[in-house]
N, C-alpha and C. Protein backbone atom coordinates (compact mmCIF):
# COMPACT_ATOMS: atom_id res chain seq x y z
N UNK A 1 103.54 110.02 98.80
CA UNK A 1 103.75 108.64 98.38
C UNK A 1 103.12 107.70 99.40
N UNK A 2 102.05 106.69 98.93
CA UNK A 2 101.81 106.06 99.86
C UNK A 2 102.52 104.76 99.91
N UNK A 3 102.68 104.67 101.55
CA UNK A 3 103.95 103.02 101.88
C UNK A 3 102.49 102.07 102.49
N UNK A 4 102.89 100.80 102.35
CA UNK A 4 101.78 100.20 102.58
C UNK A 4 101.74 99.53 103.93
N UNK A 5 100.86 99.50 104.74
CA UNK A 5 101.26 99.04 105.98
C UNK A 5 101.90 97.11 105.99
N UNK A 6 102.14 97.34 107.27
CA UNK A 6 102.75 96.19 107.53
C UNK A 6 101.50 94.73 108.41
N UNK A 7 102.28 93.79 107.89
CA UNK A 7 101.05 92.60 108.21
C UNK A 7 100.67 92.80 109.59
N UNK A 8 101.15 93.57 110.51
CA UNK A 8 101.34 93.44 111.84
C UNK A 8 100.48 94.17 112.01
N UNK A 9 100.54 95.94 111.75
CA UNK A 9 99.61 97.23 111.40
C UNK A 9 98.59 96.34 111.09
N UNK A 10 97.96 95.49 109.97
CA UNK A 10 96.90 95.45 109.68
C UNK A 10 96.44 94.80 110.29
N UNK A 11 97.24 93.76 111.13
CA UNK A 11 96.18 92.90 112.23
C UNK A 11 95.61 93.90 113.35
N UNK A 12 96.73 94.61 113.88
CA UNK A 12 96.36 95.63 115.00
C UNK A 12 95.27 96.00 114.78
N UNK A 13 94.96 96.35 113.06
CA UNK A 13 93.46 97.02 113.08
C UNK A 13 92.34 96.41 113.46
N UNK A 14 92.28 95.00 113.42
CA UNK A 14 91.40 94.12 113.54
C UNK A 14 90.38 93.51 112.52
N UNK A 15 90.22 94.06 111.27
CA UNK A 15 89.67 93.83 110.15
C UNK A 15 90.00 94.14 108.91
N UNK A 16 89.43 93.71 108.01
CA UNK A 16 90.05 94.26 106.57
C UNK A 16 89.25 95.45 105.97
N UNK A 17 90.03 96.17 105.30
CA UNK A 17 89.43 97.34 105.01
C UNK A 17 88.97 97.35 103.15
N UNK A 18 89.20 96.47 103.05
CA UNK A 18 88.71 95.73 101.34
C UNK A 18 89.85 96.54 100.11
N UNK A 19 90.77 97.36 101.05
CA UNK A 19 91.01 98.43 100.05
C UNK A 19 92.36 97.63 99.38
N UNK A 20 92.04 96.07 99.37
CA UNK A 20 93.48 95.57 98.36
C UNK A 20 95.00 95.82 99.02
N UNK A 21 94.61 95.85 99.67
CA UNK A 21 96.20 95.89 100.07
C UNK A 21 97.28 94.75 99.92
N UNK A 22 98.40 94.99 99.71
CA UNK A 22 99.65 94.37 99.50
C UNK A 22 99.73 93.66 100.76
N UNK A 23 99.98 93.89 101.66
CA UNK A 23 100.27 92.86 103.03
C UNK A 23 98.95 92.44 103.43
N UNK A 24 97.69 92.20 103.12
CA UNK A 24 96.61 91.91 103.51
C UNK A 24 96.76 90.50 104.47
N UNK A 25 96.57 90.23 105.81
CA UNK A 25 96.84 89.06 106.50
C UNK A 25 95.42 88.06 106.39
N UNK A 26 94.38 88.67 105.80
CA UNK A 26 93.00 88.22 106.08
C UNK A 26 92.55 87.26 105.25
N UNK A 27 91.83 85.66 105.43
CA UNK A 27 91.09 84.91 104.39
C UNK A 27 89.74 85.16 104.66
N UNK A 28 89.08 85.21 103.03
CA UNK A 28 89.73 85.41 101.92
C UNK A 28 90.02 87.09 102.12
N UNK A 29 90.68 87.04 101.02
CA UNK A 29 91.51 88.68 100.93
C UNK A 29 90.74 89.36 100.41
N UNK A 30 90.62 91.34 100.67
CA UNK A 30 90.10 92.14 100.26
C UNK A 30 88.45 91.95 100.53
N UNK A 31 88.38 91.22 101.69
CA UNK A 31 86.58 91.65 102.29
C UNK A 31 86.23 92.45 103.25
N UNK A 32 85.84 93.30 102.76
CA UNK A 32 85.29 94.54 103.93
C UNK A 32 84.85 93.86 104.62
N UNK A 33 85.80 94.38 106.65
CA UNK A 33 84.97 93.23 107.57
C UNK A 33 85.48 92.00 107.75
N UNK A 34 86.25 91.39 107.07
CA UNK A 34 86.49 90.43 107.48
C UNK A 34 87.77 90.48 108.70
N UNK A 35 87.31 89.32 109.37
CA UNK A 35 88.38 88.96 110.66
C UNK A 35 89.28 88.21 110.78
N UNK A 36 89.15 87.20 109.76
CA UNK A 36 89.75 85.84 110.16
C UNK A 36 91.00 86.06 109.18
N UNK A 37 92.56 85.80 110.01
CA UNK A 37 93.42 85.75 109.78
C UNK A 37 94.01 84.72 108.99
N UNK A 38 94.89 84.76 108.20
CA UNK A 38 95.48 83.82 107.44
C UNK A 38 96.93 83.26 108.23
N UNK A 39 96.74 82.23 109.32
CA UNK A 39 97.77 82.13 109.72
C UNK A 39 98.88 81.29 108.73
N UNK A 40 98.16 80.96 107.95
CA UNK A 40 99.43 80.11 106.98
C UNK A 40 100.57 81.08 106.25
N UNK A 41 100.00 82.17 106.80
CA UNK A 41 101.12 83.09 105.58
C UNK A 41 102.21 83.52 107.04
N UNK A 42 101.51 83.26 108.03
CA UNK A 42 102.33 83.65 109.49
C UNK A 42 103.64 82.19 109.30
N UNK A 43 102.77 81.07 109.47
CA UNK A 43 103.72 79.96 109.27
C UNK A 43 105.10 80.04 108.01
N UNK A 44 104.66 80.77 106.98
CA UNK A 44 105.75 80.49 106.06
C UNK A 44 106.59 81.65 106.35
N UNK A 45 105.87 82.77 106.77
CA UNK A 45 107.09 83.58 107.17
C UNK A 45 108.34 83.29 108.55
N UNK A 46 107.72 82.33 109.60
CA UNK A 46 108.77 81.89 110.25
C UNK A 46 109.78 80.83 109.57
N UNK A 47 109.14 80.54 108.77
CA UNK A 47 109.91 79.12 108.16
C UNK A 47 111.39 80.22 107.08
N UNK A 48 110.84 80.69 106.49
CA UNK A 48 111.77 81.90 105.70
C UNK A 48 112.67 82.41 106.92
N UNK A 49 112.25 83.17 107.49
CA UNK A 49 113.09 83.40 108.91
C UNK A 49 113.89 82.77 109.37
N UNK A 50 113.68 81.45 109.30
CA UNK A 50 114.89 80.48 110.03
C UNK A 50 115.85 80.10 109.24
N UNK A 51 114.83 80.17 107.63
CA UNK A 51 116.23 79.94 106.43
C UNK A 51 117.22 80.85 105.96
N UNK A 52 116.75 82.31 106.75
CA UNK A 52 117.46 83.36 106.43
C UNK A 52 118.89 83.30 107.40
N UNK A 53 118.39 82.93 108.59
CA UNK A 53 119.44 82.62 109.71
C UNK A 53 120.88 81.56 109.76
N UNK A 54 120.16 80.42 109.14
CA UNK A 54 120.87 79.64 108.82
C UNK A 54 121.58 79.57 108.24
N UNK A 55 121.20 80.66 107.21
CA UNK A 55 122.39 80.99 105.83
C UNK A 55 123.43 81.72 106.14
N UNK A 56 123.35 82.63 107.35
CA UNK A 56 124.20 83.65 107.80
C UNK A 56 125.09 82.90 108.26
């Protein structure tokens, strides 16, 4: 069964591997090679994070 890596895993790798992936961190998404990170998806996940906290 394949699990799909995590946004973190795929930065570690340093590029995108085009192969579609579900957590893809990269703009635009799914380009072999590409580098450049999508930090806006970094931003909304802290923002979720803090609303998760708050609720507790």
């Amino acid at each position: 069964m394949y699990m799909p890596k995590s946004r973190e895993e795929l930065i570690d790798r340093g590029y995108c591997c085009g192969c579609v992936c579900t957590n893809c961190p990269y703009t635009p998404k799914y380009i072999t090679g590409n580098t450049a990170v999508d930090n806006q998806q970094e931003v909304k996940d802290l923002t979720n994070d803090k609303h998760q906290k708050t609720k507790l």
